[in-house]
C-alpha atoms as a PDB file:
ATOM      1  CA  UNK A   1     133.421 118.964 100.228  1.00  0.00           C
ATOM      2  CA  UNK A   2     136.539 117.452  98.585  1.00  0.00           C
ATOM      3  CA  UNK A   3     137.621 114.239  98.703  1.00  0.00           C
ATOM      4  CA  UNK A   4     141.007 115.492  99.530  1.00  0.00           C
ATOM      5  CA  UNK A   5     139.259 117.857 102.134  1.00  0.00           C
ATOM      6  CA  UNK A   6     137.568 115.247 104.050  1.00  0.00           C
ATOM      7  CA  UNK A   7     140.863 112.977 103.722  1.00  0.00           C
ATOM      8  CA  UNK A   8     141.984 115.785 105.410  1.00  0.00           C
ATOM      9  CA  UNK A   9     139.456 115.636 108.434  1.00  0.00           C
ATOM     10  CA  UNK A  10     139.570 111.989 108.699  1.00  0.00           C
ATOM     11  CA  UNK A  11     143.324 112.501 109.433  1.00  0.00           C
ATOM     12  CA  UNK A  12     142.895 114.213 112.560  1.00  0.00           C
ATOM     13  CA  UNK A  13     140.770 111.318 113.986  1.00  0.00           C
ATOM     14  CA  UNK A  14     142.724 108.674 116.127  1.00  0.00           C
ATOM     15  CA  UNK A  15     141.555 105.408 116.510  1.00  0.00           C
ATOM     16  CA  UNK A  16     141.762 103.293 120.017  1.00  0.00           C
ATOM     17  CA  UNK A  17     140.236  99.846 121.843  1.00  0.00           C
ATOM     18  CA  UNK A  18     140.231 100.455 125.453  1.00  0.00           C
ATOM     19  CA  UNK A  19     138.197  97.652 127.631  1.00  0.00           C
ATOM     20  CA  UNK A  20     135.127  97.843 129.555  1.00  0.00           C
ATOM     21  CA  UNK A  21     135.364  99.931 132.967  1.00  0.00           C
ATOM     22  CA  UNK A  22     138.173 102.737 131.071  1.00  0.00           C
ATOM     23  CA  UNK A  23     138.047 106.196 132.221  1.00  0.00           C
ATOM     24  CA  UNK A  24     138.340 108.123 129.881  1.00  0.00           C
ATOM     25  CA  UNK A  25     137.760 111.724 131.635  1.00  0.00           C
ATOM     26  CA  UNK A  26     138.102 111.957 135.391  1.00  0.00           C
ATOM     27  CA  UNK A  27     135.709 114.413 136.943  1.00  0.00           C
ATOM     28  CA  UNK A  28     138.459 117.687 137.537  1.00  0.00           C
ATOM     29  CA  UNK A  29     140.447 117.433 134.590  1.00  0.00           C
ATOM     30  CA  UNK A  30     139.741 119.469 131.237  1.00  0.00           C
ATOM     31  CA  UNK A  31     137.952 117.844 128.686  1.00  0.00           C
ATOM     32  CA  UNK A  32     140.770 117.651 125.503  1.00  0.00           C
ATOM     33  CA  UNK A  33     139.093 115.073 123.574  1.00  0.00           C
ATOM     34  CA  UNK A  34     135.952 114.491 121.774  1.00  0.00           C
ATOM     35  CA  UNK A  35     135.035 110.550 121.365  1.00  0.00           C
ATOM     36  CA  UNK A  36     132.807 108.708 118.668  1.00  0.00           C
ATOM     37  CA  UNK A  37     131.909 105.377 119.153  1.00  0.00           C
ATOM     38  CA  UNK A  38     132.265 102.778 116.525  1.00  0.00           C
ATOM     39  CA  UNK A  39     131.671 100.032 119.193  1.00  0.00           C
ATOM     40  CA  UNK A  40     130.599  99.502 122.587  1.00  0.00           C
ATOM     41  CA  UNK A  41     128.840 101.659 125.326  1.00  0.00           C
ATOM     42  CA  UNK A  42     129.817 104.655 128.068  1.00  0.00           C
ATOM     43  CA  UNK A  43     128.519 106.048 130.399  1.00  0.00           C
ATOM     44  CA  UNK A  44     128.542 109.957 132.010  1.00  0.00           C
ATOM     45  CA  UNK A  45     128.496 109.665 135.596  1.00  0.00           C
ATOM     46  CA  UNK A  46     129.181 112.184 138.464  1.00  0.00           C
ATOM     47  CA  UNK A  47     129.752 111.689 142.482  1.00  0.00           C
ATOM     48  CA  UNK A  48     127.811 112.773 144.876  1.00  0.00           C
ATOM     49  CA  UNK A  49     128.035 111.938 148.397  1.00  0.00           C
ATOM     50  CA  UNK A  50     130.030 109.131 147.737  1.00  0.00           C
ATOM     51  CA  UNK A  51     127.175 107.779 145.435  1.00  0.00           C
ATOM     52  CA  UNK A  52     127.797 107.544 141.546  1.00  0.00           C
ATOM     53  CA  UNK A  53     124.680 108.994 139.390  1.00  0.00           C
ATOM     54  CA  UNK A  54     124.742 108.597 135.815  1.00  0.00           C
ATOM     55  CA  UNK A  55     123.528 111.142 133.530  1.00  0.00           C
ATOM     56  CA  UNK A  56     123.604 109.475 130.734  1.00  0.00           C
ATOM     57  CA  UNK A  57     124.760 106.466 128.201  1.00  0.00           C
ATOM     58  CA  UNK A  58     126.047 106.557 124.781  1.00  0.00           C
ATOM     59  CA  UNK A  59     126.283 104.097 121.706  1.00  0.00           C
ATOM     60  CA  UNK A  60     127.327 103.181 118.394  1.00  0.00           C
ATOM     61  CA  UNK A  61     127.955 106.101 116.166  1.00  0.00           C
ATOM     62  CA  UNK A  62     127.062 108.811 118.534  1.00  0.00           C
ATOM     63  CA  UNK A  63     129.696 111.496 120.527  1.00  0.00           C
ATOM     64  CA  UNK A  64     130.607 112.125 123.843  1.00  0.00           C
ATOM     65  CA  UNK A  65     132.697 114.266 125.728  1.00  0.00           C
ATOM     66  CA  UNK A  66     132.178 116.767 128.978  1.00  0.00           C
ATOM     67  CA  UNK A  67     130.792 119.249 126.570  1.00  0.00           C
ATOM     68  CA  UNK A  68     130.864 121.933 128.961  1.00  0.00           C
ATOM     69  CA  UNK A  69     134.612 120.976 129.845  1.00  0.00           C
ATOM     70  CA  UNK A  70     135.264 119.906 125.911  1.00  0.00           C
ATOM     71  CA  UNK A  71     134.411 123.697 124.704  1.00  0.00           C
ATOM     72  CA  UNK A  72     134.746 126.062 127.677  1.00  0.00           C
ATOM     73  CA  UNK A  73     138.166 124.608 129.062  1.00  0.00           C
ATOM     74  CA  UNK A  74     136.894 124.548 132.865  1.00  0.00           C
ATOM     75  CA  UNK A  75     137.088 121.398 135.193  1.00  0.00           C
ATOM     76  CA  UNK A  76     134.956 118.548 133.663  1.00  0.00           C
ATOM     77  CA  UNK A  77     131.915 118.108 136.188  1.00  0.00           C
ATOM     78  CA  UNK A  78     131.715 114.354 135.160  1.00  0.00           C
ATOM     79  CA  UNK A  79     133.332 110.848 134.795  1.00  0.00           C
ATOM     80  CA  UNK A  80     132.991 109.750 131.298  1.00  0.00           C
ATOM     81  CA  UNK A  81     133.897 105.842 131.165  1.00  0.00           C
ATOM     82  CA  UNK A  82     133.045 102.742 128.888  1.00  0.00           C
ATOM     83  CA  UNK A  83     131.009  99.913 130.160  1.00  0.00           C
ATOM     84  CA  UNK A  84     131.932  97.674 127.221  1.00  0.00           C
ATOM     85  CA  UNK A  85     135.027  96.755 125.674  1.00  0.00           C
ATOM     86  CA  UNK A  86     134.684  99.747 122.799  1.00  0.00           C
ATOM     87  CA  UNK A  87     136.422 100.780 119.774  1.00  0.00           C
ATOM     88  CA  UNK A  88     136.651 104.590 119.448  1.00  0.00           C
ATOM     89  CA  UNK A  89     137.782 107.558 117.727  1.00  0.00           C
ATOM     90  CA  UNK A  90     138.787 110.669 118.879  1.00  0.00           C
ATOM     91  CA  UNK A  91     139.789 114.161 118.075  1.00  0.00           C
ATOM     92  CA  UNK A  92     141.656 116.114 119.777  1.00  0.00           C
ATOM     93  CA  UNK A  93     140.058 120.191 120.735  1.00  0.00           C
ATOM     94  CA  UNK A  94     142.127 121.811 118.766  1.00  0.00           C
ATOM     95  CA  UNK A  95     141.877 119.753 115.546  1.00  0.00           C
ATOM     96  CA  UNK A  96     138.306 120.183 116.234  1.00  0.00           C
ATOM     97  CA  UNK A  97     138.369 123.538 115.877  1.00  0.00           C
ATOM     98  CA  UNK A  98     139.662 124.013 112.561  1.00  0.00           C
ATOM     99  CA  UNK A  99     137.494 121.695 111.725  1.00  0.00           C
ATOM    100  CA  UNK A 100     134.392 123.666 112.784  1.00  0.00           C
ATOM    101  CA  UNK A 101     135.740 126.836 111.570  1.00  0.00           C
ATOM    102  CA  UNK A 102     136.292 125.275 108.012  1.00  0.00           C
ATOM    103  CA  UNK A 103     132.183 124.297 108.034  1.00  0.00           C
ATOM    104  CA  UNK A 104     130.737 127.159 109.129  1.00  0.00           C
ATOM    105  CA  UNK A 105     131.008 127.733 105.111  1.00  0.00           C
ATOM    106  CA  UNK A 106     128.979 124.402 104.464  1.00  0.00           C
ATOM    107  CA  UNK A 107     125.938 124.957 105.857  1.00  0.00           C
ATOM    108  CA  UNK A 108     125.011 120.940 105.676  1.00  0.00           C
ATOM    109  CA  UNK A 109     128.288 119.829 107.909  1.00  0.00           C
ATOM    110  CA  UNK A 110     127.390 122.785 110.035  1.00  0.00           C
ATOM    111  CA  UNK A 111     123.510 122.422 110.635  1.00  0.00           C
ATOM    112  CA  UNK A 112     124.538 118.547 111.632  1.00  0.00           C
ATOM    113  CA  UNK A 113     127.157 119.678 113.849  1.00  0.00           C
ATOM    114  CA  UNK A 114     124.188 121.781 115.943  1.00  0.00           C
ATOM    115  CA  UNK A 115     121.836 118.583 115.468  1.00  0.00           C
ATOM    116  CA  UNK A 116     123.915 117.071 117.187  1.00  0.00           C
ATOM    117  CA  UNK A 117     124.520 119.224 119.764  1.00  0.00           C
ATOM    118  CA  UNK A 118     121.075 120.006 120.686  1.00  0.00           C
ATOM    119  CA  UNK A 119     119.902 116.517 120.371  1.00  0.00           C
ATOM    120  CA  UNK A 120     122.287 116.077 123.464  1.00  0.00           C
ATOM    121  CA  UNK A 121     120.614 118.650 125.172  1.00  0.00           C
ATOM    122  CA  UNK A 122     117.470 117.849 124.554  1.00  0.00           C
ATOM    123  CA  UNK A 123     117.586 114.371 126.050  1.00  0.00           C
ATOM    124  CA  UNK A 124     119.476 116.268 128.990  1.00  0.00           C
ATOM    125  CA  UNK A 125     116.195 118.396 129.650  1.00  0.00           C
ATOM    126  CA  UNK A 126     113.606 114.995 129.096  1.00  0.00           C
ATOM    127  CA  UNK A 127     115.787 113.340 131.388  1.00  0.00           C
ATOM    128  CA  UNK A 128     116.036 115.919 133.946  1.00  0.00           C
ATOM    129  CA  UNK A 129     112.386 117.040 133.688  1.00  0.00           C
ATOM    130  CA  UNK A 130     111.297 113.151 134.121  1.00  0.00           C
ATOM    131  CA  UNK A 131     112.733 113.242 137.132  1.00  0.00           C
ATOM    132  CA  UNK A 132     110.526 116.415 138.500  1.00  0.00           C
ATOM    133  CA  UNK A 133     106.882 114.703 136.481  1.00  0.00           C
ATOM    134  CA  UNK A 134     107.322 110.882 135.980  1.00  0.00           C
ATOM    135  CA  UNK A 135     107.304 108.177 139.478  1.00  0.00           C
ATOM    136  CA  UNK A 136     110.484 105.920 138.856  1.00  0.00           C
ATOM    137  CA  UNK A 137     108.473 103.225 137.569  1.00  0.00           C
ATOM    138  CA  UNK A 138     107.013 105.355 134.518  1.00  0.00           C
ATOM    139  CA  UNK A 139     110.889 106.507 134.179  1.00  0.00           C
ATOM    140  CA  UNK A 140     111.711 102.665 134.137  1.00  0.00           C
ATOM    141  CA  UNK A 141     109.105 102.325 131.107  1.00  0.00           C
ATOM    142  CA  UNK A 142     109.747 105.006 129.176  1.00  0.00           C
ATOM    143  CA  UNK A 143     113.067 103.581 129.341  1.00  0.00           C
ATOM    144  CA  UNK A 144     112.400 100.763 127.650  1.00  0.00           C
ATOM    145  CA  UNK A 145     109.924 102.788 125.160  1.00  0.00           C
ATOM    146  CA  UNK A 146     112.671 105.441 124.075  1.00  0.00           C
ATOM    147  CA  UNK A 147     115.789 103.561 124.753  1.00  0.00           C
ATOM    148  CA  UNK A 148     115.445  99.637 124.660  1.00  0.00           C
ATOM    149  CA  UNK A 149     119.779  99.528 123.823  1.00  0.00           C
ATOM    150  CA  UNK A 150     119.944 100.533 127.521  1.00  0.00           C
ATOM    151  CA  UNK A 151     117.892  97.793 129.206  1.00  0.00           C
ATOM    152  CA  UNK A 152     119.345  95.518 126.653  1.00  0.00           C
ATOM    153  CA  UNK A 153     123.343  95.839 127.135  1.00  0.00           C
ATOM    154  CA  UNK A 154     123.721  98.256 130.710  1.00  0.00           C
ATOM    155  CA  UNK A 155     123.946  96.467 133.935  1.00  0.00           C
ATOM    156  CA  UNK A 156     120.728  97.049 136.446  1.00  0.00           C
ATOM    157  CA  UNK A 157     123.368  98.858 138.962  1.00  0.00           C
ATOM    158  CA  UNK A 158     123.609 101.180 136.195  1.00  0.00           C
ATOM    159  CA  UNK A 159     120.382 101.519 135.573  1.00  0.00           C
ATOM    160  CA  UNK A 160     119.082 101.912 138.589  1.00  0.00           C
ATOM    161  CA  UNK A 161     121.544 104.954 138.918  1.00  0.00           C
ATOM    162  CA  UNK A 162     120.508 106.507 135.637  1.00  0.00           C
ATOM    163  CA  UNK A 163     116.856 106.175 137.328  1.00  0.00           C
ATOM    164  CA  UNK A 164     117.772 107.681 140.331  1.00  0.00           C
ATOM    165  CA  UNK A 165     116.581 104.321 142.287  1.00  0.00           C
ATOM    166  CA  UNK A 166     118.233 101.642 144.312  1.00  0.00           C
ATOM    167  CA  UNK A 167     118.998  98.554 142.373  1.00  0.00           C
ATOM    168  CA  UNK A 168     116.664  96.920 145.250  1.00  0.00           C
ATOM    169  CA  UNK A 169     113.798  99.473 144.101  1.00  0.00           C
ATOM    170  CA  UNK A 170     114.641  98.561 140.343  1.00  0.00           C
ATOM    171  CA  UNK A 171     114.273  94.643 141.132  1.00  0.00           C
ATOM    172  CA  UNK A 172     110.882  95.646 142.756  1.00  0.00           C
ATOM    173  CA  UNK A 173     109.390  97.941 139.644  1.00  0.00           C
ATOM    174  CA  UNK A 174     110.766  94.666 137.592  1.00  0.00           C
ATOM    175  CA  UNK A 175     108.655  92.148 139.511  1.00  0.00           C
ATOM    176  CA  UNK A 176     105.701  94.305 139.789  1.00  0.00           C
ATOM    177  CA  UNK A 177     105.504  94.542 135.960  1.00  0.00           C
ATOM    178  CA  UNK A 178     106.061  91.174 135.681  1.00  0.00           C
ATOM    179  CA  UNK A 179     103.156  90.697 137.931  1.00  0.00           C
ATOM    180  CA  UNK A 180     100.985  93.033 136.111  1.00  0.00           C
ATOM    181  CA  UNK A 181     101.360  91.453 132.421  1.00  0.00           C
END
């Protein structure tokens, strides 16, 4: 790729600091934007029952968006919304676009494009079939075996949702480790 090229790309990138608690997609709208994350932490959450669930977190250098909402244009099943004050960049869908139609010639570009994308849904099926296999306290551990930035900078309330626990359960798998070290 050019330097003039990529100049190009770079271009069509936008660059914002939003604080911690900004919602960035509300669950119903379309999904126009693609974010990267230079800095800070968000989370994918959805309702249900009046209960907030998270599905899953995202860091430095890694992008999020509804993806079903993002590519398919249908009402974003999720809440997408920093936890820390974070630095981001985003694209818009339609910039995105050319963009992806201009790489399907460079098969590097493209073959990290789907990396990425199935890494997303790969940790979308672990997660999911943890839940059917693993007791919350061997989700808890893996946890902090696969994914120590999430103990590290999420708050337990968080957590606990991302578990699928009560923050009371996740102060009792906490002790009981404690206890067994």
């Amino acid at each position: 790729m050019t330097d003039e090229k990529w100049n190009e790309y770079i271009c069509y990138f936008n660059r914002i600091e939003v604080p911690a608690k900004t919602t960035l997609l509300e669950e119903g709208e379309i999904s126009k934007k693609l974010f990267i994350i230079e800095k800070g932490c968000i989370r994918v959450w959805f309702n249900h029952n009046g209960k907030d669930l998270t599905s899953q977190f995202f860091f430095e250098n890694q992008s999020v968006a509804s993806i079903e909402s993002f590519m398919k244009k249908f009402p974003s099943p999720v809440f997408v919304e920093t936890i820390e004050p974070s630095v981001l960049w985003w694209i818009s869908k339609n910039d995105l676009d050319k963009i992806i139609e201009e790489i399907k010639e460079i098969p590097e570009l493209r073959d990290r494009l789907i990396d990425m994308l199935f890494q997303r849904t790969f940790d979308y099926m672990k997660h999911f079939f943890s839940f059917i296999k693993d007791s919350p306290t061997q989700r808890y551990l893996n946890l902090i075996e696969e994914k120590p930035q999430i103990v590290q900078r999420v708050p337990q309330h968080y957590i606990a949702s991302y578990l699928g626990v009560s923050t009371v359960h996740l102060s009792r798998i906490k002790s009981k480790l404690v206890q067994n070290k």
